[in-house]
Protein backbone atom coordinates (compact mmCIF):
# COMPACT_ATOMS: atom_id res chain seq x y z
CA UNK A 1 0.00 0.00 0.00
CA UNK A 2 0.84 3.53 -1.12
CA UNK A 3 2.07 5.42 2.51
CA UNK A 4 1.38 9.42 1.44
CA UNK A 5 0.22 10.29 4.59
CA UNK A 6 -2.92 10.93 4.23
CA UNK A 7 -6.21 10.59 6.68
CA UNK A 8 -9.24 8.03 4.66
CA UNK A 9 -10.94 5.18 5.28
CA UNK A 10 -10.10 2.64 3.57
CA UNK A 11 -11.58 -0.79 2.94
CA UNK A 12 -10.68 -4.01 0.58
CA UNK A 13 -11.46 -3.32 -2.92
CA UNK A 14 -12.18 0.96 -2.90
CA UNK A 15 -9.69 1.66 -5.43
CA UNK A 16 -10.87 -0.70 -7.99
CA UNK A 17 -12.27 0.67 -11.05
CA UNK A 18 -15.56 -0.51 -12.26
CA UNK A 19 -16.54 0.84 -15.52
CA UNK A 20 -20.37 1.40 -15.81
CA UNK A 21 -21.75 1.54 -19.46
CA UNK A 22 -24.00 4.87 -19.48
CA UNK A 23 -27.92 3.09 -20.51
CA UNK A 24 -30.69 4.88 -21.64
CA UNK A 25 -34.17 5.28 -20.16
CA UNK A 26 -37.11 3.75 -21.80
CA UNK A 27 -40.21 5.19 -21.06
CA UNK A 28 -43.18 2.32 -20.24
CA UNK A 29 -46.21 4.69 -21.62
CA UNK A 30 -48.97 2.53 -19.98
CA UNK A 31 -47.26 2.68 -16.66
CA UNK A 32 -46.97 6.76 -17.05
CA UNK A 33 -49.86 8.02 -15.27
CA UNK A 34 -51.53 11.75 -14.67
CA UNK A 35 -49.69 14.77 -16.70
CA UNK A 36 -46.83 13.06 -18.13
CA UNK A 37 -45.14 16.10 -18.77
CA UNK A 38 -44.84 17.84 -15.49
CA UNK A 39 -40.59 16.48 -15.42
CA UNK A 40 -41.38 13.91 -12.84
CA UNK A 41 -39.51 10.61 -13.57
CA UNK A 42 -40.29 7.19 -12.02
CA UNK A 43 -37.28 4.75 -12.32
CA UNK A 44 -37.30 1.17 -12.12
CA UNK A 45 -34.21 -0.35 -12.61
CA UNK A 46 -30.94 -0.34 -10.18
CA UNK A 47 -29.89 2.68 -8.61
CA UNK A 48 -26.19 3.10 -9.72
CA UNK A 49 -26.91 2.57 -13.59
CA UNK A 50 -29.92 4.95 -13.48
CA UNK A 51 -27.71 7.72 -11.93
CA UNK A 52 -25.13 7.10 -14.40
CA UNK A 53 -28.21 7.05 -17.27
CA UNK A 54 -29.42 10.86 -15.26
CA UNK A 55 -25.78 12.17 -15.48
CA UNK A 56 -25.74 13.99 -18.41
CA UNK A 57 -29.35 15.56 -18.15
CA UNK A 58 -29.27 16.24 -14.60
CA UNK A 59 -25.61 16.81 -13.69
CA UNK A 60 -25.56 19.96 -11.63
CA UNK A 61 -29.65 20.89 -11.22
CA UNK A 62 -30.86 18.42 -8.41
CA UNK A 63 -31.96 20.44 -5.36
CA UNK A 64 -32.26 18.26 -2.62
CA UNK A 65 -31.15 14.42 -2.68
CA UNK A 66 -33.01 12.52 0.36
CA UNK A 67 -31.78 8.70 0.71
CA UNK A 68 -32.54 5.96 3.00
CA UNK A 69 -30.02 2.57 2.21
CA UNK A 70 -29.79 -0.72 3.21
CA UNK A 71 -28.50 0.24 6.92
CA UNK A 72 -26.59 -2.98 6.74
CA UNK A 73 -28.27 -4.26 9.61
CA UNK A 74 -28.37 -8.40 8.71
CA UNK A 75 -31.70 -8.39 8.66
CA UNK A 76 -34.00 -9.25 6.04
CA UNK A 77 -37.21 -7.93 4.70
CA UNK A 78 -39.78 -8.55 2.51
CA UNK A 79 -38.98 -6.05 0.09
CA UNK A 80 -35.11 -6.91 0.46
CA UNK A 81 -31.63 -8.38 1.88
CA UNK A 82 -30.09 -5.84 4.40
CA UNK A 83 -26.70 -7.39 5.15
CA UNK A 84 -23.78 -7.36 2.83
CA UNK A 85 -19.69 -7.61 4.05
CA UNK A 86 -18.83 -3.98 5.46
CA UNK A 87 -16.15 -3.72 2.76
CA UNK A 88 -18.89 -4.28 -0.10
CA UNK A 89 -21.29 -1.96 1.65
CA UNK A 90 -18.96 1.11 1.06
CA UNK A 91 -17.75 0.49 -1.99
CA UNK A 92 -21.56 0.30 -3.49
CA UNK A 93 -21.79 3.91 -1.11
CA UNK A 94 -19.23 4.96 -2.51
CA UNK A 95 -19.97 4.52 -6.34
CA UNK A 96 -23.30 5.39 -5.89
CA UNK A 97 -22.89 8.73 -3.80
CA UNK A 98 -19.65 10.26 -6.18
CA UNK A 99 -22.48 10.57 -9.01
CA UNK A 100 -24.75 11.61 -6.40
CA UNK A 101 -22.67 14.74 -5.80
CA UNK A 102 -22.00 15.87 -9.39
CA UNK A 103 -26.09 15.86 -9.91
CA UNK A 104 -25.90 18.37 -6.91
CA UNK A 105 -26.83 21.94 -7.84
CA UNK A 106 -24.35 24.27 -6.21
CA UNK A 107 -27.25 25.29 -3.59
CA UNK A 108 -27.85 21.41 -2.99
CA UNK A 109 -27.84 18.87 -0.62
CA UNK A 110 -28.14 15.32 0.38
CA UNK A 111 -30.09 13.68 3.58
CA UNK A 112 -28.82 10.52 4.26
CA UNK A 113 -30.58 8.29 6.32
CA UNK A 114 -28.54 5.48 8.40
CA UNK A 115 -28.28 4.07 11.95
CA UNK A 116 -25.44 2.84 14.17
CA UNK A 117 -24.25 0.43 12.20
CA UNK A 118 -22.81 2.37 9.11
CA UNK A 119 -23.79 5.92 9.63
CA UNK A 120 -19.89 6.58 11.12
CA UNK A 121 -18.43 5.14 8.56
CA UNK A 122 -20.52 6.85 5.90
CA UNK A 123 -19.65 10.02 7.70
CA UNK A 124 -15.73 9.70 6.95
CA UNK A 125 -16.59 8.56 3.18
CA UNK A 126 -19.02 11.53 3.01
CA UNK A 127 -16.21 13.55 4.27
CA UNK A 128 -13.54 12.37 1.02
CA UNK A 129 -16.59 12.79 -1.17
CA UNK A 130 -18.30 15.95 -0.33
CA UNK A 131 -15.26 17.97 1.56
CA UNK A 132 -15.84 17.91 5.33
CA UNK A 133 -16.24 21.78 4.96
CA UNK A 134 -19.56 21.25 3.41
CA UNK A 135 -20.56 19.05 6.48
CA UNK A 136 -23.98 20.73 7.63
CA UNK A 137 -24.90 18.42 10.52
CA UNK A 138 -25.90 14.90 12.09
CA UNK A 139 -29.58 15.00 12.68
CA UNK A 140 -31.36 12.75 15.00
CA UNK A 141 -34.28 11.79 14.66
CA UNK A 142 -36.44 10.47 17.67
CA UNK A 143 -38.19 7.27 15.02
CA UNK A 144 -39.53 5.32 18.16
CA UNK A 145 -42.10 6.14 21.15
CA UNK A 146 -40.70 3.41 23.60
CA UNK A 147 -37.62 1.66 23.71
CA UNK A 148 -37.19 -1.84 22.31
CA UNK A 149 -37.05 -3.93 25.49
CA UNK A 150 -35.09 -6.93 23.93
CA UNK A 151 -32.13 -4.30 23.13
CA UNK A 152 -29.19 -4.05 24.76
CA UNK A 153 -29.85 -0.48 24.81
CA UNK A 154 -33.04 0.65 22.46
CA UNK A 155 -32.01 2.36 19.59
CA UNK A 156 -34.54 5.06 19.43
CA UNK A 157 -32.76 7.35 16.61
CA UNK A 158 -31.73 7.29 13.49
CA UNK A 159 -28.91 9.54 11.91
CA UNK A 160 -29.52 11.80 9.00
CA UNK A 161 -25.92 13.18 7.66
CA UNK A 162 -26.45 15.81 5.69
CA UNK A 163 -24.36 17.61 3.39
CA UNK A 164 -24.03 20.84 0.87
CA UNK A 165 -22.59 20.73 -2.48
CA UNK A 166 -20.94 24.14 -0.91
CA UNK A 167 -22.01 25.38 2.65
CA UNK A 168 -22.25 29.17 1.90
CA UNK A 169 -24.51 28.79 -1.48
CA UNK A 170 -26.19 25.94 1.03
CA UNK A 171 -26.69 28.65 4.47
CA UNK A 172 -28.23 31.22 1.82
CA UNK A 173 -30.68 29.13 0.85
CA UNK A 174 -31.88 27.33 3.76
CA UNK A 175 -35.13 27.94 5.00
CA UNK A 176 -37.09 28.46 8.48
CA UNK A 177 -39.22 26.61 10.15
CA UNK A 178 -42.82 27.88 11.19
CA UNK A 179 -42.98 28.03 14.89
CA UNK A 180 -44.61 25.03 16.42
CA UNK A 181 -48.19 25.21 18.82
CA UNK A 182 -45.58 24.53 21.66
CA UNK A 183 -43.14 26.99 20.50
CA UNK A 184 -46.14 29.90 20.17
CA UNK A 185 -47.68 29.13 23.72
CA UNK A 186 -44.17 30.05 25.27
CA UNK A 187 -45.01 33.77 24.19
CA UNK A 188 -46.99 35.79 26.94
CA UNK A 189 -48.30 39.14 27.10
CA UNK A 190 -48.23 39.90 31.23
CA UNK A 191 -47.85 43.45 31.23
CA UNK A 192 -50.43 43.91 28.37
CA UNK A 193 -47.96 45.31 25.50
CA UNK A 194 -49.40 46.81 23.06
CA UNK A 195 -47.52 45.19 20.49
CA UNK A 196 -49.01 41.37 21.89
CA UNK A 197 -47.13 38.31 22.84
CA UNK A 198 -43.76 38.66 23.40
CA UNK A 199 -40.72 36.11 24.89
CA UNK A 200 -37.62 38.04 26.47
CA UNK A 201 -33.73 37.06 25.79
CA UNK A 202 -30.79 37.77 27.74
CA UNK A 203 -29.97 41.35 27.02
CA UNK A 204 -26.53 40.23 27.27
CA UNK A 205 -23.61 39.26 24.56
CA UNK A 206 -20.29 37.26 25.31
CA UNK A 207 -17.15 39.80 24.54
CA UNK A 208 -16.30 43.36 25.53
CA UNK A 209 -16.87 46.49 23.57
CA UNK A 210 -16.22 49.69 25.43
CA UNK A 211 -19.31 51.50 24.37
CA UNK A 212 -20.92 48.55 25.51
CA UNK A 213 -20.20 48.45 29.17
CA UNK A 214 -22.46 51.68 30.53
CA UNK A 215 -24.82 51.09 33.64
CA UNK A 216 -28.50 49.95 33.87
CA UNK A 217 -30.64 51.85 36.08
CA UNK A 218 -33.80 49.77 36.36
CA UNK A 219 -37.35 51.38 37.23
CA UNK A 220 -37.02 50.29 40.80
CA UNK A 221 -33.36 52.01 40.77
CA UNK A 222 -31.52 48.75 41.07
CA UNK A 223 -28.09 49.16 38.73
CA UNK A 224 -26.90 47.17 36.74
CA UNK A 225 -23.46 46.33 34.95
CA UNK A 226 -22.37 43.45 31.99
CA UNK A 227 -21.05 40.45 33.85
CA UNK A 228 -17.84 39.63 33.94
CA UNK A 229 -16.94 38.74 30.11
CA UNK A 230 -19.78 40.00 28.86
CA UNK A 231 -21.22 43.31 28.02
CA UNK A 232 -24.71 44.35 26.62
CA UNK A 233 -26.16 43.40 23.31
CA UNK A 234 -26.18 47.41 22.08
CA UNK A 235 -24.51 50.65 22.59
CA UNK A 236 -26.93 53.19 25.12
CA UNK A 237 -28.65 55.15 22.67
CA UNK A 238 -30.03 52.14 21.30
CA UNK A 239 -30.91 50.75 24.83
CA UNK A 240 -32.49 53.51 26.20
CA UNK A 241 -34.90 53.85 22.67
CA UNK A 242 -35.88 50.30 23.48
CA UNK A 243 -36.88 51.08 26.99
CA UNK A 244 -38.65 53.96 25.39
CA UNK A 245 -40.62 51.98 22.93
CA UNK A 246 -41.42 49.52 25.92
CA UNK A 247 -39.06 46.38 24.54
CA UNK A 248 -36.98 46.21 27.80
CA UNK A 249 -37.92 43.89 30.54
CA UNK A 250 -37.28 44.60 34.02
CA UNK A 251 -39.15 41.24 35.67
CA UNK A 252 -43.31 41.98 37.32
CA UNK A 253 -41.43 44.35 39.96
CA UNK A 254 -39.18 45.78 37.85
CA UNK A 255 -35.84 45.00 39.53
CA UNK A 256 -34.32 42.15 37.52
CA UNK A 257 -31.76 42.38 34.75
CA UNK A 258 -32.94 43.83 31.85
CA UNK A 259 -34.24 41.12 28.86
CA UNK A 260 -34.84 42.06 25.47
CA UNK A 261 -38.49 41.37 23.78
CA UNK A 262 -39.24 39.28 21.01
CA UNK A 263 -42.45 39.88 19.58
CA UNK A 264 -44.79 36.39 18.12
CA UNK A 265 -45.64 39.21 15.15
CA UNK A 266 -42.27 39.41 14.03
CA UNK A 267 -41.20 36.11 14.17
CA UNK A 268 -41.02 35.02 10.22
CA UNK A 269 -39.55 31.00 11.51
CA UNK A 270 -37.79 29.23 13.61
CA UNK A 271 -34.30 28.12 12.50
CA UNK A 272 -33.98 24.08 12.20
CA UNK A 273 -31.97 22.38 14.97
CA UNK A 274 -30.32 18.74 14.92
CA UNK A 275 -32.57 17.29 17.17
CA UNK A 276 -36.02 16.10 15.53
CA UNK A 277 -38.37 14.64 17.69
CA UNK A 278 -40.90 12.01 16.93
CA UNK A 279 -43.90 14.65 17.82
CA UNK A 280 -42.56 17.05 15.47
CA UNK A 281 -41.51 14.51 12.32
CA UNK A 282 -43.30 11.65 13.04
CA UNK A 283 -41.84 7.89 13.81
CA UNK A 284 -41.70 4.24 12.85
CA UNK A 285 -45.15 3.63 13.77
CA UNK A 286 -47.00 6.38 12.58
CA UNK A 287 -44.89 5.52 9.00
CA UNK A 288 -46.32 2.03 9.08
CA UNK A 289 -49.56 3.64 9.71
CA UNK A 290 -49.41 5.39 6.83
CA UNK A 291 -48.51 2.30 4.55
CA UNK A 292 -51.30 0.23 5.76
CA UNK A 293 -53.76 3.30 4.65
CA UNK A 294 -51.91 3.03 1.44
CA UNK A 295 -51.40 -0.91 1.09
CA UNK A 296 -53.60 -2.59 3.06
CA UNK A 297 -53.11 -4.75 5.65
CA UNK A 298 -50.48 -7.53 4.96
CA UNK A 299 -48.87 -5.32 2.21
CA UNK A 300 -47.59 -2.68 3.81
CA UNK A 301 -43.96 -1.78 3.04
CA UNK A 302 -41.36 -3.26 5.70
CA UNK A 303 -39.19 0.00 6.92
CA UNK A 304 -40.98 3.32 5.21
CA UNK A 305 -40.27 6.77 6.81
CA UNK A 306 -43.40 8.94 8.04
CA UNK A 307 -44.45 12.21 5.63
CA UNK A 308 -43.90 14.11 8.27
CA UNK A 309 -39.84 13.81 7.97
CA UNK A 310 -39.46 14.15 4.70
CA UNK A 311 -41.84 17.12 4.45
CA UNK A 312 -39.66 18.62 6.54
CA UNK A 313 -36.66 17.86 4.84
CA UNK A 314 -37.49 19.20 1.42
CA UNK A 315 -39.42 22.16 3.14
CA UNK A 316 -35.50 23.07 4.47
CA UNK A 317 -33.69 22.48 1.42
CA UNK A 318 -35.71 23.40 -1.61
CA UNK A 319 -38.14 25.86 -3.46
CA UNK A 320 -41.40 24.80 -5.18
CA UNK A 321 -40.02 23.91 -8.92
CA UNK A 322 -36.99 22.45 -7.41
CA UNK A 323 -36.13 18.62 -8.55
CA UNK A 324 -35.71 16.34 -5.56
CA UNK A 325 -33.88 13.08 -6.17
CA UNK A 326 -34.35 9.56 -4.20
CA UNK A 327 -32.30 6.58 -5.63
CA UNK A 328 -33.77 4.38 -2.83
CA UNK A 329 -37.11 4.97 -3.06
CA UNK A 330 -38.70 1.99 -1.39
CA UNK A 331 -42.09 2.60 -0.76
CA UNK A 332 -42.36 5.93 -2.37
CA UNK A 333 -42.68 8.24 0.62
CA UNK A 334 -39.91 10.78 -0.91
CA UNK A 335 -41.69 11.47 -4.24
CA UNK A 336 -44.88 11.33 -3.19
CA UNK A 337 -44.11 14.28 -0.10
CA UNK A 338 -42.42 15.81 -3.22
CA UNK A 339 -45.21 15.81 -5.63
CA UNK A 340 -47.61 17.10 -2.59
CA UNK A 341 -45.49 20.01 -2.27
CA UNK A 342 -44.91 21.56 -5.91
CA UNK A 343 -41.48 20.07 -6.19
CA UNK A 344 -40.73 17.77 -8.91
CA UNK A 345 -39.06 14.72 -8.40
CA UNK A 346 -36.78 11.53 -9.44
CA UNK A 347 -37.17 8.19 -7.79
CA UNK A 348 -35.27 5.10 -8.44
CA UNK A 349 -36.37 1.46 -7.35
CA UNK A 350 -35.20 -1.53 -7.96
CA UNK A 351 -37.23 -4.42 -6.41
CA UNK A 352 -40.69 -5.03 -7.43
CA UNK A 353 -42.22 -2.42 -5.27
CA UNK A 354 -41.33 0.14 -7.82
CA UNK A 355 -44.88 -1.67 -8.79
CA UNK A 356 -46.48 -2.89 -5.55
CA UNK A 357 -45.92 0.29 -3.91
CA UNK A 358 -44.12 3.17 -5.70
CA UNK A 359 -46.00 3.47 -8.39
CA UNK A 360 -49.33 2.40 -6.72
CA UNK A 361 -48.89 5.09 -4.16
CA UNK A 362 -48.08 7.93 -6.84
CA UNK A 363 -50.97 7.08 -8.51
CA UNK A 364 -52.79 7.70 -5.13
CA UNK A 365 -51.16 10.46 -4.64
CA UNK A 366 -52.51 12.24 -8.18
CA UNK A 367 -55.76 10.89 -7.66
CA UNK A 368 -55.86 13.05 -3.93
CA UNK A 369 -55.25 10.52 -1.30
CA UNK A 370 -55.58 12.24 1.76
CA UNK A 371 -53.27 10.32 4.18
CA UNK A 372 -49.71 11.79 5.94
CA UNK A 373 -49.35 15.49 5.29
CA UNK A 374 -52.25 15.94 2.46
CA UNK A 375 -54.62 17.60 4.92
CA UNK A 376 -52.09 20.02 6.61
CA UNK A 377 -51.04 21.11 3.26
CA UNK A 378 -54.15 21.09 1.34
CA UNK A 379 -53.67 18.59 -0.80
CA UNK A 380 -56.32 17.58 -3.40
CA UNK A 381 -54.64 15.50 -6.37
CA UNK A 382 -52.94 16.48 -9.92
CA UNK A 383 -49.75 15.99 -11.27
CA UNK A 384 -48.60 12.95 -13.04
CA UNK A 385 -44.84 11.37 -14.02
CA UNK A 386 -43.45 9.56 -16.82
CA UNK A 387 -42.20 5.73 -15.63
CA UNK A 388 -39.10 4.08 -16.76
CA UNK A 389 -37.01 1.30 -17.37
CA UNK A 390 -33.19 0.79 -17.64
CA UNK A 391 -32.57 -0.37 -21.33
CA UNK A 392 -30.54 -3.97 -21.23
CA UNK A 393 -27.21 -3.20 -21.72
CA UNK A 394 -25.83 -2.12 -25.58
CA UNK A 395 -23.85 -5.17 -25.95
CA UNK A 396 -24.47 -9.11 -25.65
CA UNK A 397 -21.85 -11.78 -26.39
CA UNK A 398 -22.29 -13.71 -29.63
CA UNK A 399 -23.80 -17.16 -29.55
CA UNK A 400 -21.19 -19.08 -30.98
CA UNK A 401 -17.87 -16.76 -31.54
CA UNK A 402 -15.94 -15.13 -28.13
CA UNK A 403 -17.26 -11.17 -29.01
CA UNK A 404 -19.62 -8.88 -28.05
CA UNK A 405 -22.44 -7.40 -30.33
CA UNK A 406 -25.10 -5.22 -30.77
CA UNK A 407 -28.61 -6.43 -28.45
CA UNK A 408 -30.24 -7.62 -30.78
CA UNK A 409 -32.74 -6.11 -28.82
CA UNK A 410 -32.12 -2.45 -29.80
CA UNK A 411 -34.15 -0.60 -32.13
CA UNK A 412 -31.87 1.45 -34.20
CA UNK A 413 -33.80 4.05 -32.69
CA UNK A 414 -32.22 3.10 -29.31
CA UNK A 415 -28.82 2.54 -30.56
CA UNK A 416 -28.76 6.00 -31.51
CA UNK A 417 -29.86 7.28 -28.41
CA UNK A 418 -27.26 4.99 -26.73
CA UNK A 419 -24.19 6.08 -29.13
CA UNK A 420 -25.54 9.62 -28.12
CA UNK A 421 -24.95 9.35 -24.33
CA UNK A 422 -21.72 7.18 -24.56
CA UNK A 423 -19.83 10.14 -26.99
CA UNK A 424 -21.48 12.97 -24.75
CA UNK A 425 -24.04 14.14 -27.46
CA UNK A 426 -27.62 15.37 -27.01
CA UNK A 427 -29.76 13.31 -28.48
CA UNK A 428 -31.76 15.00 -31.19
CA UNK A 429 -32.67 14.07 -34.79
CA UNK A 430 -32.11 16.49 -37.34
CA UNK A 431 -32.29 16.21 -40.62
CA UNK A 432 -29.10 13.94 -41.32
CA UNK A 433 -27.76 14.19 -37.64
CA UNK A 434 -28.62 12.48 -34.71
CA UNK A 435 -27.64 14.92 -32.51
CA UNK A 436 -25.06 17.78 -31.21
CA UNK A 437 -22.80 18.56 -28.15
CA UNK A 438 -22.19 21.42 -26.12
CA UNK A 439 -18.68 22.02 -28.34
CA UNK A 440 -21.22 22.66 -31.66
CA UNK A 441 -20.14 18.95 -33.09
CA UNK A 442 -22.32 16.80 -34.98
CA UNK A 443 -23.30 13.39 -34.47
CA UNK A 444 -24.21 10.80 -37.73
CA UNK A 445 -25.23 7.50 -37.14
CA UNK A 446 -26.10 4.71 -40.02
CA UNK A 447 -26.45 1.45 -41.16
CA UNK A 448 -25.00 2.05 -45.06
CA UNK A 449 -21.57 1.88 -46.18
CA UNK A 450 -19.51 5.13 -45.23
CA UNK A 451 -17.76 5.85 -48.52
CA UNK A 452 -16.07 9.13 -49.58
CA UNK A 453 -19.38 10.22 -51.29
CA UNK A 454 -21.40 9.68 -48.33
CA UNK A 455 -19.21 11.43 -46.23
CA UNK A 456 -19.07 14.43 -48.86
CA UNK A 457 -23.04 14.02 -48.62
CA UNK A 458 -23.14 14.40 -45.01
CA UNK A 459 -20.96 17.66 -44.90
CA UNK A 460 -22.99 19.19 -47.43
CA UNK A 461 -26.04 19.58 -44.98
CA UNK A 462 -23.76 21.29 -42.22
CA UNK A 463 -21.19 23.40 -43.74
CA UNK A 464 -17.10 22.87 -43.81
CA UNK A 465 -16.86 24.58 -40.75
CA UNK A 466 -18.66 22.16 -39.14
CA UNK A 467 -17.17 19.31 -37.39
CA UNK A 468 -18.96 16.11 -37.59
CA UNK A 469 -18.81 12.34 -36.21
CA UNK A 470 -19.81 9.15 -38.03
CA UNK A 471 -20.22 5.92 -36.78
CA UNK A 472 -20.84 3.31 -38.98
CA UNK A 473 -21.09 -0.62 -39.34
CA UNK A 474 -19.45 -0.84 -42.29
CA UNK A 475 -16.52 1.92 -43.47
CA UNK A 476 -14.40 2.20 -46.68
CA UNK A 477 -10.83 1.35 -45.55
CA UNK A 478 -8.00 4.09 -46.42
CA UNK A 479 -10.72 6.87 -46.34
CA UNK A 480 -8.89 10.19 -46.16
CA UNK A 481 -10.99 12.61 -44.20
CA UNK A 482 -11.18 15.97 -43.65
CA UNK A 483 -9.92 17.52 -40.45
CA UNK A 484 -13.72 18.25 -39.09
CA UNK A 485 -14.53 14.81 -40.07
CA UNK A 486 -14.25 11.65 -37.53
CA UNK A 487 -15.17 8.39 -38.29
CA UNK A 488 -15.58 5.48 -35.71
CA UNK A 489 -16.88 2.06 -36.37
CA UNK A 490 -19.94 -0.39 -34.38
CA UNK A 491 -19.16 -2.14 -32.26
CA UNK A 492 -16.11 -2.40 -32.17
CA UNK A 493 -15.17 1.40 -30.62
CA UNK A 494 -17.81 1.28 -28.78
CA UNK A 495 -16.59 -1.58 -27.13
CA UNK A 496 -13.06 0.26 -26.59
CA UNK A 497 -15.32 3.13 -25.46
CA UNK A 498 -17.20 1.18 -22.36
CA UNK A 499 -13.94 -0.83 -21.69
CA UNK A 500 -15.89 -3.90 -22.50
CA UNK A 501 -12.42 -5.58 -21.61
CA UNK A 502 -12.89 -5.01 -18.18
CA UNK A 503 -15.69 -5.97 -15.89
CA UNK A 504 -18.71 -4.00 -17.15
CA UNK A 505 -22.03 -3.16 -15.26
């Protein structure tokens, strides 16, 4: 092993390369539901091949990335295995969350959900991934109401790292929270302000400014100076307006140290702190709750998070219009909290519940279902997504000779589309090309013979100073082409392309 000295965790197999061939998305139109065209994208398919397949669309515009893992727990549940060798665990972490962070927006973040057993460890590889700069926090969240009694010691959290593509585009955007029924009965009125409820703060600040050190006279004409290390919170002029304007509180007899009002009226939220109880978020229970009302008895999903926490979440780190991303969607809870509140959404599933539940449950969800947050946000149906599937992969090996070919099952359609997103190009016919890049080249695809006279053909439709690529099946040999002119052949460089040598996903 390489000694450079520097601090990472490390793990058997984390510097082996896995090359993973870009698919494309096919969309299922009879399992596309509601108004297909609102951006919303159900995935089925698994989670590390759709990312790669979102990369070039979405690379730098996703808002708010919420995910809840295996928590590598041993377990098992209906919907799936949770217990893989540590070493594996992190290296499918850490493939999955390095494309994770370049579909970040600059402003974005990611939630991710974990326990005891990894949530540590996913903290250091968070940390090499994201920059421990742009760590924002370790929420807990309270998910139980008792403790398990057959526990060594209950586990009644969960751990919800969370952080920014960059913390200072990240603190701009964050939002407030509206105060709570709890938090609003701590404001009083007892001496009948005209201004209404009010809480007082320490009048107080830690430091010492000179101009900031005078002596409080209180109505009862009991002085006052800054403690020791201390001084007050603003220089005398300002204090004494306050005391004019009646913002000053000197306690019921007016002796005590003066505390500064806070009025309920101008309260615009409450900042977020990393402590989420189950009354505020909801917890296990109340989520399985939920996905009975959904379900049905018997077909509830095993471990789904309540509304309630992920309502919160995306309330914090996004904007109605923003695109919020879940690549393990389970039983649907992210997008469908998503779609209630104006955002639009990815989800990616691999098991069968991207039937059973996801899509059953966003179907529910257009057609108004009325259970978690609907009625607190005033919820009443609309919307609709496009669903899915991963295309099989571009190549399959030949039945008799030892090669790879062409799927048979691609339409050329699709291989176009494919050859598109493995060279970089958006896909979109034109004429004679297939598509362009963000450098102004050209893209050609075909299935004749690329002779000198087809290639002068093709030039003739964009101009000399046009650069173009060809690929082709079948190519004159000794061609000499033009310096805005490539040619490449199928398959065989897009073979070299995906490094079909080398293990391939």
């Amino acid at each position: 092993m390489q000694k450079n000295g520097k601090l990472e965790l490390t793990w058997v197999g984390k510097h082996e390369q896995i090359t993973i061939e870009p698919r494309i998305l096919i969309e299922e139109p009879k399992l596309s539901y509601g108004e297909i065209n609102s951006g919303n994208m159900l995935i089925h398919g698994d989670n590390l091949i759709a990312l790669r397949a979102l990369e070039q669309d979405f690379s730098g515009k996703v808002k708010c990335i919420y995910i809840d893992p295996p928590y590598n727990t041993g377990s098992a549940f209906k919907q799936y295995e949770d217990g893989i060798e540590h070493s594996l665990w992190l290296q499918l972490m850490q493939q999955r969350l390095t494309i994770l962070f370049s579909l970040l927006s600059d402003e974005g973040s990611i939630w991710i959900n974990l326990d005891d057993n990894e949530s540590h460890y996913c903290k250091v590889l968070c940390d090499e991934i994201f920059g421990r700069k742009n760590f924002v926090a370790n929420v807990v969240w309270q998910k139980r109401i008792q403790p398990d009694m057959r526990a060594t010691l209950g586990a009644g959290h969960d751990h919800i790292l969370v952080y920014a593509k960059d913390i200072d585009m990240f603190r701009k955007n964050l939002k407030l929270l509206s105060p709570s029924d709890e938090q609003i009965s701590r404001y009083k009125n007892p001496d009948n302000d005209p201004n209404g409820s009010w809480m007082s703060a320490d009048f107080m600040a830690k430091g010492f400014r000179p101009n900031q050190m005078y002596e409080i006279t209180t109505p009862s004409g009991k002085k006052y100076k800054p403690r020791t290390g201390s001084c007050w919170r603003n220089i005398e002029s300002v204090y004494l307006q306050l005391v004019q304007d009646g913002k000053i509180w000197f306690g019921k007899d007016g002796s005590s140290v003066p505390r500064r009002k806070t009025y309920l009226s101008e309260v615009e939220g409450m900042a977020s702190w990393s402590w989420w109880t189950n009354s505020e978020v909801g917890h296990n229970q109340e989520a399985k709750k939920e996905s009975v009302l959904l379900f049905g008895e018997g077909s509830e999903f095993e471990t789904p998070k309540p509304e309630r926490l992920l309502s919160r979440i995306i309330h914090l780190a996004s904007d109605k219009g923003d695109i919020i991303l879940d690549s393990f969607l389970g039983s649907g809870t992210t997008a469908a909290v998503a779609h209630k509140m104006g955002r639009r959404w990815i989800g990616i599933e691999l098991g069968e519940h991207a039937y059973t539940h996801c899509k059953v449950r966003l179907d529910k969800v257009i057609e108004g279902e009325q259970g978690g947050i609907s009625s607190s946000i005033g919820w009443h149906g609309g919307g609709g997504y496009k669903f899915y599937e991963l295309a099989p992969s571009l190549f399959e090996k030949h039945p008799v000779l030892p090669i790879y070919q062409i799927n048979k099952a691609y339409t050329f359609e699709m291989l176009c589309r494919a050859i598109c997103k493995l060279e970089s190009f958006n896909y979109k016919p034109e004429g004679e090309m297939h598509g362009h890049s963000s450098e102004g080249r050209f893209i050609h695809i075909t299935r004749k013979f690329v002779s000198g006279d087809y290639i002068m053909k093709i030039m003739r439709e964009v101009g000399d100073k046009q650069s173009v690529l060809i690929y082709g099946f079948k190519i004159q040999s000794g061609l000499c082409l033009p310096d805005n002119v490539e040619i490449k052949k199928i398959p065989k460089d897009l073979l070299k392309k995906c490094d079909f040598q080398s293990e391939v996903r």
